[in-house]
PDB file of N, CA and C in Angstrom:
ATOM      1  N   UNK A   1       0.846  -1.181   0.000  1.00  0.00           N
ATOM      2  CA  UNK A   1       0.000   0.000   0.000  1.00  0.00           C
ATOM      3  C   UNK A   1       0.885   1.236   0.000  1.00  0.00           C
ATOM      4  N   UNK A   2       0.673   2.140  -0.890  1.00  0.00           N
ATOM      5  CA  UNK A   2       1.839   3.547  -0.842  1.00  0.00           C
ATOM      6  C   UNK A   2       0.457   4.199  -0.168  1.00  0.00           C
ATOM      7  N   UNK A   3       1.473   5.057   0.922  1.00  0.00           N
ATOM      8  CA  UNK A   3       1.176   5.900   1.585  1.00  0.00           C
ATOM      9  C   UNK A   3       2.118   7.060   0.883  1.00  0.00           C
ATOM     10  N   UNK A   4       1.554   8.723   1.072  1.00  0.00           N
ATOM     11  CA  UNK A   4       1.567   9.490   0.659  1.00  0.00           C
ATOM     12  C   UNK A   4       1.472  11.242   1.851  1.00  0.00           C
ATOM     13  N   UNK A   5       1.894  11.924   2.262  1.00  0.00           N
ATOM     14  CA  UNK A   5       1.968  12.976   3.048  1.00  0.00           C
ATOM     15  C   UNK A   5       1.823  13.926   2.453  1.00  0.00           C
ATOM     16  N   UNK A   6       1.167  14.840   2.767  1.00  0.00           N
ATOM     17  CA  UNK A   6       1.404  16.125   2.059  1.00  0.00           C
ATOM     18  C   UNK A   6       1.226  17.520   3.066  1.00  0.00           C
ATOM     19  N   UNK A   7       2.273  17.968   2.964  1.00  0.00           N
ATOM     20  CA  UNK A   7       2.305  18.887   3.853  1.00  0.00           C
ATOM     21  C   UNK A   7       2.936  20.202   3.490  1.00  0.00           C
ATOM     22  N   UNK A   8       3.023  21.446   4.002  1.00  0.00           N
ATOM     23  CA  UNK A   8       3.146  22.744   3.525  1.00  0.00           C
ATOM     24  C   UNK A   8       2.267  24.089   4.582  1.00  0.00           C
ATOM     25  N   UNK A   9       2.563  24.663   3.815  1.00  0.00           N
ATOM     26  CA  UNK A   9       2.356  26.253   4.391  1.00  0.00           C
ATOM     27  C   UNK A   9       0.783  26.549   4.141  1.00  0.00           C
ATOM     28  N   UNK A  10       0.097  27.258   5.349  1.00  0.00           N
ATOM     29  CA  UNK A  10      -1.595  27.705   5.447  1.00  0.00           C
ATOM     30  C   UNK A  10      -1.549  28.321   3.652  1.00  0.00           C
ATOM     31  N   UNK A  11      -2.996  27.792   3.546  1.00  0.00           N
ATOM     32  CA  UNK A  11      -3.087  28.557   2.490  1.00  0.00           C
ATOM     33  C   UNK A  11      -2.353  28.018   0.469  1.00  0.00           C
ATOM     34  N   UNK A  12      -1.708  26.587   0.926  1.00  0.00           N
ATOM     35  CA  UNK A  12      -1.284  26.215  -0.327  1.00  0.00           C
ATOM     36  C   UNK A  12      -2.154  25.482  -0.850  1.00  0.00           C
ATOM     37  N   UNK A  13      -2.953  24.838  -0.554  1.00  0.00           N
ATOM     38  CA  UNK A  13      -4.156  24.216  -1.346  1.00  0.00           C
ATOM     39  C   UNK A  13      -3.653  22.377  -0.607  1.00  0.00           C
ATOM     40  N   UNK A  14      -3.150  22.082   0.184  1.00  0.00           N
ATOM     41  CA  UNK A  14      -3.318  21.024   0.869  1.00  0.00           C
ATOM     42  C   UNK A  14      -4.871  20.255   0.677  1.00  0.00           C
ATOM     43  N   UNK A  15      -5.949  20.791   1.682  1.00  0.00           N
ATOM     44  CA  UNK A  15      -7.197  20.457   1.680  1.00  0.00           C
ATOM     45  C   UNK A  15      -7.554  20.480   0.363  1.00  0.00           C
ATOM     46  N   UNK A  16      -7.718  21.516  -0.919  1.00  0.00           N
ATOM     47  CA  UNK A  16      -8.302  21.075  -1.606  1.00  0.00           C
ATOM     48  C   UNK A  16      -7.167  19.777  -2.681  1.00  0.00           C
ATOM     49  N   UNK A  17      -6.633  19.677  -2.186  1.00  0.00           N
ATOM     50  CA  UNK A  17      -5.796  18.667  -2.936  1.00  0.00           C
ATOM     51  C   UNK A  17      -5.917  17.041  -2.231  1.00  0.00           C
ATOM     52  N   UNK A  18      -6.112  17.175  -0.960  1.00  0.00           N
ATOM     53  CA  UNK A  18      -6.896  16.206  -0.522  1.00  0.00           C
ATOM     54  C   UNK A  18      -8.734  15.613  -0.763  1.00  0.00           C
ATOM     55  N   UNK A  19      -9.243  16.822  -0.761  1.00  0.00           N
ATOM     56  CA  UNK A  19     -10.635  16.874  -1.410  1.00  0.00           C
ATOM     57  C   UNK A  19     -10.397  16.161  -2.879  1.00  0.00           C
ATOM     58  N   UNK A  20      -9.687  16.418  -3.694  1.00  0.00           N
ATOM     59  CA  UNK A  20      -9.462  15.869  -5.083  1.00  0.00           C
ATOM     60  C   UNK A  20      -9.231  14.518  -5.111  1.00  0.00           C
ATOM     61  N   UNK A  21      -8.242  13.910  -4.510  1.00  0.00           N
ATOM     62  CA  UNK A  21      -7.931  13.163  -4.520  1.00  0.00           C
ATOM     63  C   UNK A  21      -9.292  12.178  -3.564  1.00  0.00           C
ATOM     64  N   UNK A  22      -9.663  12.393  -2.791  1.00  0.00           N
ATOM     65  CA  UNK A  22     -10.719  11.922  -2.368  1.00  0.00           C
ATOM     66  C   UNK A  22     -12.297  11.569  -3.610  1.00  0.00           C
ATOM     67  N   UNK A  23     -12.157  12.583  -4.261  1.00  0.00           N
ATOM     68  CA  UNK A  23     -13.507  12.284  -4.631  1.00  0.00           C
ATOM     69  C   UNK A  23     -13.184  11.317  -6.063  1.00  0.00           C
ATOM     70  N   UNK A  24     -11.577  11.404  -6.488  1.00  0.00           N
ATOM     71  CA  UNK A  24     -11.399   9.939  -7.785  1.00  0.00           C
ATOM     72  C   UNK A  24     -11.206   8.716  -6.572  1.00  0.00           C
ATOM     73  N   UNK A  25     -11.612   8.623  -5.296  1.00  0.00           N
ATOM     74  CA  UNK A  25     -11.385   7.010  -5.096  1.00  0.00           C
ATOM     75  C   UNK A  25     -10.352   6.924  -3.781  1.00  0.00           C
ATOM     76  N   UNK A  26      -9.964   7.499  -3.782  1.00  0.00           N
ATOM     77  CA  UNK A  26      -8.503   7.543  -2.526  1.00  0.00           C
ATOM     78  C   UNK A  26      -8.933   7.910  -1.223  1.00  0.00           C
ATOM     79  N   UNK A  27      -8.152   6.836  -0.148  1.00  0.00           N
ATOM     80  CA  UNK A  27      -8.459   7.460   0.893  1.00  0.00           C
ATOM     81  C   UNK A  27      -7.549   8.431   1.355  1.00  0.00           C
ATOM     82  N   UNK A  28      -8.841   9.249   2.149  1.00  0.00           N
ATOM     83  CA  UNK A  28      -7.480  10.567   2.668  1.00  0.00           C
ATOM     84  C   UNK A  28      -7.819  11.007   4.071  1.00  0.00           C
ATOM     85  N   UNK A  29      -6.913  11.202   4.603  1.00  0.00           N
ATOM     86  CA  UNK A  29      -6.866  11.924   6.385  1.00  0.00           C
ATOM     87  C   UNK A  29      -5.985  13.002   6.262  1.00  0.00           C
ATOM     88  N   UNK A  30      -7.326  13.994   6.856  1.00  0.00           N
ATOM     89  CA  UNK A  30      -6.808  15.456   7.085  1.00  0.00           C
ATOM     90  C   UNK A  30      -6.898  15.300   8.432  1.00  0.00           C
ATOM     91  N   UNK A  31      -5.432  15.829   8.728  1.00  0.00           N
ATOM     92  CA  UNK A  31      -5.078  15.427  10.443  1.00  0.00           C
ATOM     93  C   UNK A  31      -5.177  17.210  11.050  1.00  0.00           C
ATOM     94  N   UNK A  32      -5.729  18.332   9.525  1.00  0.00           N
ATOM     95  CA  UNK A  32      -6.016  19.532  10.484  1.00  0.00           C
ATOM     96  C   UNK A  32      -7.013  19.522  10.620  1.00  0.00           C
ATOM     97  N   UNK A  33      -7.953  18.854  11.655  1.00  0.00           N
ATOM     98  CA  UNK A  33      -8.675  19.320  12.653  1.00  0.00           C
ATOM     99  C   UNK A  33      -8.882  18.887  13.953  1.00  0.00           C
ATOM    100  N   UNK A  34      -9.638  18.992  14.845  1.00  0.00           N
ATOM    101  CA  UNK A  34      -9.743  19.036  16.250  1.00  0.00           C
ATOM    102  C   UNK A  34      -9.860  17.448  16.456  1.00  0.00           C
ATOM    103  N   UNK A  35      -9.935  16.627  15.741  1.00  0.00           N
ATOM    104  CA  UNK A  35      -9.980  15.006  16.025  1.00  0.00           C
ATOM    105  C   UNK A  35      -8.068  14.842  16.229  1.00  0.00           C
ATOM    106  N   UNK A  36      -7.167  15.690  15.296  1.00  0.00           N
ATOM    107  CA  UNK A  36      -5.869  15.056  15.467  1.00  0.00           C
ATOM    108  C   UNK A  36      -5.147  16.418  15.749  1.00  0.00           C
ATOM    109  N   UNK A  37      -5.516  17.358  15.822  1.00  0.00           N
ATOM    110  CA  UNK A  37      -4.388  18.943  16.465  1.00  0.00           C
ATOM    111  C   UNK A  37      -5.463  19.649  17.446  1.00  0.00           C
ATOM    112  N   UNK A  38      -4.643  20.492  17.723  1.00  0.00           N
ATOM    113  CA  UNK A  38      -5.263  21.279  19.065  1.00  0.00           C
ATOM    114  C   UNK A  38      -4.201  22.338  19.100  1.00  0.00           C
ATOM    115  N   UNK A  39      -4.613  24.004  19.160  1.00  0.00           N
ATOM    116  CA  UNK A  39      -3.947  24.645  19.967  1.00  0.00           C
ATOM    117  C   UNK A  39      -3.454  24.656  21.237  1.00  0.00           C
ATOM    118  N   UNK A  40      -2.316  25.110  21.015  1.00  0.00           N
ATOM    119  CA  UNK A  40      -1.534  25.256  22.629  1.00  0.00           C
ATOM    120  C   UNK A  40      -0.928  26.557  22.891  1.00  0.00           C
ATOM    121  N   UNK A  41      -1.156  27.010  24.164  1.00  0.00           N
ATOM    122  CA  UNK A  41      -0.483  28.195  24.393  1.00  0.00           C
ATOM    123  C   UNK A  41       1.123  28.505  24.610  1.00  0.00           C
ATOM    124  N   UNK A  42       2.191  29.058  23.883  1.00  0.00           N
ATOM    125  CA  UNK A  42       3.339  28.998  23.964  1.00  0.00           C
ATOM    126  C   UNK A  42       4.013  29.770  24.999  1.00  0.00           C
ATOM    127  N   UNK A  43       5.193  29.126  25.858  1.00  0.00           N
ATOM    128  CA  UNK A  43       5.736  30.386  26.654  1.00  0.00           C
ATOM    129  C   UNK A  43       5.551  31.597  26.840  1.00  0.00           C
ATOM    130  N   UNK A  44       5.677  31.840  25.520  1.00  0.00           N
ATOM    131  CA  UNK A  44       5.929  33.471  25.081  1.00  0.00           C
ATOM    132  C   UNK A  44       4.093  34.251  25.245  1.00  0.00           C
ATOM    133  N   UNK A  45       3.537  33.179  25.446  1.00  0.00           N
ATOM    134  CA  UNK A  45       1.965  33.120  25.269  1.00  0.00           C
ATOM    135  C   UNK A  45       1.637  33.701  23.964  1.00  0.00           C
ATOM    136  N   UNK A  46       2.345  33.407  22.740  1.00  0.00           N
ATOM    137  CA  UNK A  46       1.680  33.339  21.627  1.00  0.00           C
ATOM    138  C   UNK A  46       0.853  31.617  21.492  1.00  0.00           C
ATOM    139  N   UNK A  47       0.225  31.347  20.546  1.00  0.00           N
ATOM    140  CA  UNK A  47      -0.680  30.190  20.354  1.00  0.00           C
ATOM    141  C   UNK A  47       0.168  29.385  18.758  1.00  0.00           C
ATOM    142  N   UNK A  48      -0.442  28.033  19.138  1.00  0.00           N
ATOM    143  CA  UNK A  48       0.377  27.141  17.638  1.00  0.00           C
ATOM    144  C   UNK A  48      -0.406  26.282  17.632  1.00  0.00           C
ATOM    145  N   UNK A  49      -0.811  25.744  17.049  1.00  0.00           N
ATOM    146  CA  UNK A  49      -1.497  24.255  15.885  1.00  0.00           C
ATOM    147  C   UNK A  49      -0.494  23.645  16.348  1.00  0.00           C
ATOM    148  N   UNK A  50      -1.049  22.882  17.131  1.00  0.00           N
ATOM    149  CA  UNK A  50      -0.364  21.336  16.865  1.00  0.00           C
ATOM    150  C   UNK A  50      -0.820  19.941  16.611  1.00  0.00           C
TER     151      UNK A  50
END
């Protein structure tokens, strides 16, 4: 089975490139949302996706 990652910067078309690939047949896991990341508050008390 090939497995496949795709990852990059907000805003590059990730999701809809997962959406695509989803609707010819493929399975796909989008790990951005609240089932697999969660904000966290940083030292500095800025915030991050993780």
């Amino acid at each position: 089975m090939l497995r496949i990652l795709i990852t990059g910067m907000s805003g590059t078309g990730k999701t809809t490139a997962l959406e695509k690939l989803g609707e010819r047949g493929h399975r796909v896991v989008d790990t951005d949302s609240g089932m697999w990341s969660h904000w966290i508050q940083l030292p500095d008390g800025s915030n991050d996706w993780i």
